[in-house]
N, C-alpha and C. Protein backbone atom coordinates (compact mmCIF):
# COMPACT_ATOMS: atom_id res chain seq x y z
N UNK A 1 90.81 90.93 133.59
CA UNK A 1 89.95 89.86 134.02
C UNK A 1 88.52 90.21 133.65
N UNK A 2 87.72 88.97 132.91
CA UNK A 2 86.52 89.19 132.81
C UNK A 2 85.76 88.60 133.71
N UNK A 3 84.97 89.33 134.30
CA UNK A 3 83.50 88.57 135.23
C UNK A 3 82.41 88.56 135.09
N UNK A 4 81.45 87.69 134.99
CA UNK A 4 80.37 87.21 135.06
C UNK A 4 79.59 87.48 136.15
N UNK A 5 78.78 88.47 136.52
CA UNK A 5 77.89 88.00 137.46
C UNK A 5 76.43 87.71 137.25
N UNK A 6 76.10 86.83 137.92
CA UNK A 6 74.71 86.36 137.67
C UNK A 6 73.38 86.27 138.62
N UNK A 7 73.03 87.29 138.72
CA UNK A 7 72.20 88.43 140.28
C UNK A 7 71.13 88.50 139.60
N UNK A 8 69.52 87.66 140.09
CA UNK A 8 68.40 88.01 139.19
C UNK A 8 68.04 89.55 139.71
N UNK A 9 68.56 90.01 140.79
CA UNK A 9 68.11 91.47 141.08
C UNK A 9 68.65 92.67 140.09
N UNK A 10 68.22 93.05 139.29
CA UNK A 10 68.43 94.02 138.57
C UNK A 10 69.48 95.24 139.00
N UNK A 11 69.08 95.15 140.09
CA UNK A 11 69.15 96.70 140.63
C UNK A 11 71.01 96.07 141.41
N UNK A 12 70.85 95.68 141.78
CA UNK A 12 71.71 94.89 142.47
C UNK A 12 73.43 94.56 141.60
N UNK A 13 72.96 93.31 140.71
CA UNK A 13 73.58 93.52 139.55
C UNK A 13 74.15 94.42 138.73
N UNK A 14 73.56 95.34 138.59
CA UNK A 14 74.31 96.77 138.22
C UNK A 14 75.28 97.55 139.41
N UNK A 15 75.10 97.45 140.31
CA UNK A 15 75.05 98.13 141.01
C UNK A 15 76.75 97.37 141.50
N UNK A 16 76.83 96.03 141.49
CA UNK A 16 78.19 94.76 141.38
C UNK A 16 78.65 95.26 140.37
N UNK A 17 77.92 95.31 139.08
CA UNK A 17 79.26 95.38 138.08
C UNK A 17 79.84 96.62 137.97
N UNK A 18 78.88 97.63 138.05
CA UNK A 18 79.49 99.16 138.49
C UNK A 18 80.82 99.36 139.66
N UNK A 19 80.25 98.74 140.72
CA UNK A 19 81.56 98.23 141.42
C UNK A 19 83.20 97.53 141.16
N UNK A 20 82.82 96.18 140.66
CA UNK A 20 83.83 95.81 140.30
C UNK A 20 85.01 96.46 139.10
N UNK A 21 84.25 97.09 137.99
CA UNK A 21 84.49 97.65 137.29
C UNK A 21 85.14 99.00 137.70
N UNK A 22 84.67 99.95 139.10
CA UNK A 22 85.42 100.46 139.76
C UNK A 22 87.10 100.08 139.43
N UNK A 23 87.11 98.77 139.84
CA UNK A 23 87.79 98.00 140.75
C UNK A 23 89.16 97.99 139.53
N UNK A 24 88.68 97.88 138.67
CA UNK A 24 89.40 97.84 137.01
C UNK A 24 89.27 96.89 136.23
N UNK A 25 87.94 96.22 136.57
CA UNK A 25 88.02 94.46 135.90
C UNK A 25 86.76 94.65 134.69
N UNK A 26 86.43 93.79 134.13
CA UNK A 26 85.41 94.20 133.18
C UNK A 26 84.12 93.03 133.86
N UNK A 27 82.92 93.45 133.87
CA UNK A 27 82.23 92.46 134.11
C UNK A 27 80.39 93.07 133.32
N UNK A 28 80.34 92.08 133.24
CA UNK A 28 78.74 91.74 132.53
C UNK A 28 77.57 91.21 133.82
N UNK A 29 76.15 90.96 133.50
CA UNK A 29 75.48 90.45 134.35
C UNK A 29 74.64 89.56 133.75
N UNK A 30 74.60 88.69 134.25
CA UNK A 30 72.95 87.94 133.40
C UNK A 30 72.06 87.58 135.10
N UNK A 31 70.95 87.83 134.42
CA UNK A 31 69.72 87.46 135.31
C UNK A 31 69.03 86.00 135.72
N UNK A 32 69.12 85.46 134.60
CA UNK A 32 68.44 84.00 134.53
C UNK A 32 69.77 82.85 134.42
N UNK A 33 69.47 81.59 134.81
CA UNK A 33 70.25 80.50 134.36
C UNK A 33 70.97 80.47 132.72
N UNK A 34 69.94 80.79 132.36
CA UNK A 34 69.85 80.40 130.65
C UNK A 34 70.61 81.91 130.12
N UNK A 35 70.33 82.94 130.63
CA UNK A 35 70.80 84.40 130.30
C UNK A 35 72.57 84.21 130.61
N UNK A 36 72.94 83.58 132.21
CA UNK A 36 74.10 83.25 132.71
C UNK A 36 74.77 81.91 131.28
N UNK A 37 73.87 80.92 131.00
CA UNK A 37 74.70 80.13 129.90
C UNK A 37 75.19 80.99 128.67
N UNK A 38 74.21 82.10 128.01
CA UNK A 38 74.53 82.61 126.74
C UNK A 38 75.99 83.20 126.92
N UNK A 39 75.48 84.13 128.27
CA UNK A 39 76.41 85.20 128.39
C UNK A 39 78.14 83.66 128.07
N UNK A 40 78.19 82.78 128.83
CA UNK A 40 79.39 81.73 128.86
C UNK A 40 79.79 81.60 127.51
N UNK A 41 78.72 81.13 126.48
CA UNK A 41 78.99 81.02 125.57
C UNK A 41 79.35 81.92 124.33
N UNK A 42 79.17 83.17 124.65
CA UNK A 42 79.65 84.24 123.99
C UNK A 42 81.44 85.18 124.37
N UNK A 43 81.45 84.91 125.47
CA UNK A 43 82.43 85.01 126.34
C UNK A 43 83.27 84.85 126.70
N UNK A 44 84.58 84.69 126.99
CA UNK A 44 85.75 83.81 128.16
C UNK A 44 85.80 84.33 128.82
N UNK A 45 84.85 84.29 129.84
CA UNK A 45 85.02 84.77 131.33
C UNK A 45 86.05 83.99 132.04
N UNK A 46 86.29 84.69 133.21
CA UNK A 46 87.66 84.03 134.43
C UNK A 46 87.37 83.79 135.58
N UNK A 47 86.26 84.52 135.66
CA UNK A 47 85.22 84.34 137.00
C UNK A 47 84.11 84.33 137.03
N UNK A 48 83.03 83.59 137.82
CA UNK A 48 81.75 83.72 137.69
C UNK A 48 81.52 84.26 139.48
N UNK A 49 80.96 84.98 139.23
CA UNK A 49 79.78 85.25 141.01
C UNK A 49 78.91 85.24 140.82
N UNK A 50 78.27 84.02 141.89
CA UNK A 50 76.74 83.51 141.49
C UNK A 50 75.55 83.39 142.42
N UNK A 51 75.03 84.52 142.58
CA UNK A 51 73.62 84.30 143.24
C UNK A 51 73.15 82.77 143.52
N UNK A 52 72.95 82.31 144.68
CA UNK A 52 72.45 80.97 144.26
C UNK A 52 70.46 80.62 144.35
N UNK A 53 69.80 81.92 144.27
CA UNK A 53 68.62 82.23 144.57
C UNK A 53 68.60 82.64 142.64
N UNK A 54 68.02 82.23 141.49
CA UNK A 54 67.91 82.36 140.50
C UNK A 54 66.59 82.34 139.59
N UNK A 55 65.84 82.49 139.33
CA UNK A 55 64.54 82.49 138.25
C UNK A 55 64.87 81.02 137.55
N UNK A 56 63.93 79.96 137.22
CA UNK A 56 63.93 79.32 136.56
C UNK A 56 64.68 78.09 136.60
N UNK A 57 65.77 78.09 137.62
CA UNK A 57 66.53 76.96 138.29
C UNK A 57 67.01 77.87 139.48
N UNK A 58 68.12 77.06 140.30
CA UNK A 58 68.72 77.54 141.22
C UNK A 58 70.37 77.81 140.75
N UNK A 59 71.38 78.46 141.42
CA UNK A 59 72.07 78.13 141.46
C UNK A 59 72.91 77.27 141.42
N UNK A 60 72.74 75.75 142.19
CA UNK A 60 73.45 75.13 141.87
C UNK A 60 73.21 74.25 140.84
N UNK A 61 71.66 74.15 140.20
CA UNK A 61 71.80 73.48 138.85
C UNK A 61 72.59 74.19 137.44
N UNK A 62 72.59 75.79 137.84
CA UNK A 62 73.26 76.00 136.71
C UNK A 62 74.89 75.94 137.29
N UNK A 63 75.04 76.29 138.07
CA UNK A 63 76.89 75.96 138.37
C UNK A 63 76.60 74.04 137.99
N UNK A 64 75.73 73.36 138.17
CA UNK A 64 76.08 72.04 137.91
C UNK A 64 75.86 71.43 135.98
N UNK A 65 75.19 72.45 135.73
CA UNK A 65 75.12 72.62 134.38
C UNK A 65 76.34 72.75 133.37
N UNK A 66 76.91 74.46 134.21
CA UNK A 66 78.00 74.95 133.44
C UNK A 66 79.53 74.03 133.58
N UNK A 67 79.17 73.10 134.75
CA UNK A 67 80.77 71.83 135.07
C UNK A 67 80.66 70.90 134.15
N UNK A 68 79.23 70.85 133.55
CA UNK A 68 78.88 69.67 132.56
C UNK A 68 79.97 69.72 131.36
N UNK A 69 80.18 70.97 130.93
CA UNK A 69 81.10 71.44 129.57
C UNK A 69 82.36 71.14 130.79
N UNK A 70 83.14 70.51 129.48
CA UNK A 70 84.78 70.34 129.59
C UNK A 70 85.58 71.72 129.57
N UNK A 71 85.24 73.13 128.76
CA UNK A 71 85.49 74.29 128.79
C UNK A 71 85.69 75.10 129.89
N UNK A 72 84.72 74.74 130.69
CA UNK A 72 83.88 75.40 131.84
C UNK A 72 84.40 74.78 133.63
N UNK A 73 84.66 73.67 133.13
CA UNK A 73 84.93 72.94 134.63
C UNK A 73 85.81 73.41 135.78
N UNK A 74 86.79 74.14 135.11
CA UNK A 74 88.04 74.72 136.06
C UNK A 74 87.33 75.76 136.69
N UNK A 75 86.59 76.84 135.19
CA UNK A 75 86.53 78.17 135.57
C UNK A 75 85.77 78.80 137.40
N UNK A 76 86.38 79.67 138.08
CA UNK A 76 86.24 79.74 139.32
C UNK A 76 84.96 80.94 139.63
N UNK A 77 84.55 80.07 141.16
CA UNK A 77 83.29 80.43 140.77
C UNK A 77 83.03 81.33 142.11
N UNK A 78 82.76 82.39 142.91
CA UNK A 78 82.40 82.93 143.77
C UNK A 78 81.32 83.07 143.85
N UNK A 79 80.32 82.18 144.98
CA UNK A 79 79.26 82.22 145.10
C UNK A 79 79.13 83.68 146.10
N UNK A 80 78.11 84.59 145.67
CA UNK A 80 77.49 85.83 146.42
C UNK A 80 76.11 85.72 146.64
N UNK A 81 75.73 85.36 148.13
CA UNK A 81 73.82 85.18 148.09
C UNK A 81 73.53 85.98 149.30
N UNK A 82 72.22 85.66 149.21
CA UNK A 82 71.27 85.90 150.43
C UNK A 82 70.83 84.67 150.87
N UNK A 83 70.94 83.71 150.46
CA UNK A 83 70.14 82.74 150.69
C UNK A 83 71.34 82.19 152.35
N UNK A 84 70.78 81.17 152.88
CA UNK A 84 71.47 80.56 154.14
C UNK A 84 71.98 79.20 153.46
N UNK A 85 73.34 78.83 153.60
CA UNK A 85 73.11 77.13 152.70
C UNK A 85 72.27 76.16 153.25
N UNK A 86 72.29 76.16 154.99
CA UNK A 86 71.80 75.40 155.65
C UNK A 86 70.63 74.93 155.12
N UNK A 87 69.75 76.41 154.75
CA UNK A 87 68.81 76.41 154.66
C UNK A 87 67.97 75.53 153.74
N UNK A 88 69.22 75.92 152.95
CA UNK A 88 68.55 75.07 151.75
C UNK A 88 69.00 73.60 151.12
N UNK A 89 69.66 73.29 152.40
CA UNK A 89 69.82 71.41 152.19
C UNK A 89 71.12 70.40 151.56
N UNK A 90 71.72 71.90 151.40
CA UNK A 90 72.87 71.45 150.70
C UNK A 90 73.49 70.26 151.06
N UNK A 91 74.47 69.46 150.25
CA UNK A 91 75.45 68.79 151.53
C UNK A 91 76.61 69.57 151.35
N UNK A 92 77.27 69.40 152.18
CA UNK A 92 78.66 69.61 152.82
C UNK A 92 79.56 69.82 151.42
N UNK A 93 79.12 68.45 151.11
CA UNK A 93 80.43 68.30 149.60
C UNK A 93 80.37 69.08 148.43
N UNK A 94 78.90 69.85 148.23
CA UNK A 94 78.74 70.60 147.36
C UNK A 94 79.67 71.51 147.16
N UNK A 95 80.54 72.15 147.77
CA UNK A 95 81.27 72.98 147.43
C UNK A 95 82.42 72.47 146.46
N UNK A 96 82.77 71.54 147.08
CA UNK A 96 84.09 70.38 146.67
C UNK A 96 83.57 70.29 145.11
N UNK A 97 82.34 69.45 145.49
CA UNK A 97 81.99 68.80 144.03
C UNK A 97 81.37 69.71 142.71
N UNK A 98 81.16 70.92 143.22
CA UNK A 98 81.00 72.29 142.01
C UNK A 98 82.20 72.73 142.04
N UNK A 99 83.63 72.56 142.83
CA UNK A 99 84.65 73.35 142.39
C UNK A 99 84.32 75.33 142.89
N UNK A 100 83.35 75.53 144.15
CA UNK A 100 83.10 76.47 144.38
C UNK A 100 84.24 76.99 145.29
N UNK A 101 84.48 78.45 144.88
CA UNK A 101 85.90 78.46 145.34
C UNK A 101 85.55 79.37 146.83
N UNK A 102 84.30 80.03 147.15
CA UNK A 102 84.11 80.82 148.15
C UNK A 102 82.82 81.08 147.88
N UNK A 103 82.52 81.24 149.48
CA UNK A 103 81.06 81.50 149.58
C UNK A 103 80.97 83.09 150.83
N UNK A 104 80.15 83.96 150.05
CA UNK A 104 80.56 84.87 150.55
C UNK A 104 78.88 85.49 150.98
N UNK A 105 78.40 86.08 151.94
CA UNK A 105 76.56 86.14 152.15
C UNK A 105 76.79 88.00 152.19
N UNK A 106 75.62 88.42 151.30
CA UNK A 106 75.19 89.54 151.23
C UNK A 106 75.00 89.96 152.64
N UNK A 107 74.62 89.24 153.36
CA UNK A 107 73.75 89.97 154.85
C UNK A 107 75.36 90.53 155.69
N UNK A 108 76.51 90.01 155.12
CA UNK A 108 77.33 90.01 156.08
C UNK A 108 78.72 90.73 155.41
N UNK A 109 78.86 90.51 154.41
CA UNK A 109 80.02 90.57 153.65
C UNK A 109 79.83 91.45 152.14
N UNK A 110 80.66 92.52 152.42
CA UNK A 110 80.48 93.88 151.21
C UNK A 110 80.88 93.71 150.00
N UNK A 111 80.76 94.36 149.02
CA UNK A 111 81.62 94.41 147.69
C UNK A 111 82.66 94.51 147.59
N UNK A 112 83.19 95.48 148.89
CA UNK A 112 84.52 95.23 149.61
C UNK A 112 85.14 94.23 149.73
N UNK A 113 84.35 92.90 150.55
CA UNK A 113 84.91 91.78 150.82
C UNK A 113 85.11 91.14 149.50
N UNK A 114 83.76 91.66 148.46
CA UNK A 114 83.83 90.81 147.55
C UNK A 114 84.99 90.89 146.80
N UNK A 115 85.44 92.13 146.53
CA UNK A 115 86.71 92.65 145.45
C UNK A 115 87.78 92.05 146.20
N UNK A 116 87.85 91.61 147.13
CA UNK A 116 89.53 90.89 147.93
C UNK A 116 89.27 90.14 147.89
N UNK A 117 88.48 89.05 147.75
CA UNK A 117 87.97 87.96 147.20
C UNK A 117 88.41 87.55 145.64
N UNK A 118 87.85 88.91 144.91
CA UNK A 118 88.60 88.50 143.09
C UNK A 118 89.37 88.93 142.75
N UNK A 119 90.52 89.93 143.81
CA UNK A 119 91.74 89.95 143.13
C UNK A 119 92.67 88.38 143.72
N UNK A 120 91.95 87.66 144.21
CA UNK A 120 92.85 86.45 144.50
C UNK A 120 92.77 85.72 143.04
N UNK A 121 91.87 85.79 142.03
CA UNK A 121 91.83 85.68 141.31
C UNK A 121 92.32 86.29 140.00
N UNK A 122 92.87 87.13 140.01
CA UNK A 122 94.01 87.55 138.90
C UNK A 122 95.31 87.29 138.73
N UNK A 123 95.21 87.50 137.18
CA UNK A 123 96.66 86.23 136.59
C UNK A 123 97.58 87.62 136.69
């Protein structure tokens, strides 16, 4: 399984894919929206985990970006933040309507949680 994560924290990001990769999966990082599109387009990733706190857009414009492609629409997406959704206005249906498969918050939930989280995701 390839993963995508897309963590503008540097430190952070490494620190996930070092993990997962533990884990036995292969994964990459991009920082920016636009860094997260290349990486797609160079790629066949199987999973994305997505910061929804991002440089230059947010999260959900690029998860609403990357549903735009017919390629892309299925692919499953594990949101990993800091952010609160409340907070930030979401509606309800957003999850539904990005096809977000789990929402999982840094403040609360480990790499631990995260890795039982993406082996639900292996073929």
């Amino acid at each position: 399984m390839i993963i995508l994560v897309v963590e503008p924290d540097r430190e952070l990001a490494k620190t996930t894919v070092q993990w997962l990769e533990s884990e036995g999966w292969q994964a990459n990082s991009a920082h920016t929206s636009q860094d997260g599109l290349d990486h797609l387009d160079k790629t066949n990733y199987d999973l994305i985990i997505l910061e929804l706190v991002i440089p230059s857009s947010n999260g959900i414009e690029f998860l609403q970006e990357v549903r735009s492609y017919p390629e892309w629409q299925n692919l499953p997406c594990i949101v990993y933040t800091r952010a609160n959704l409340g907070e930030l206005g979401l509606p309800k249906t957003v999850m539904a309507d990005l096809n977000i498969s789990k929402v999982l918050h840094k403040s609360k939930d480990s790499l631990k949680d995260l890795s039982s989280e993406v082996k639900g995701f292996q073929k």
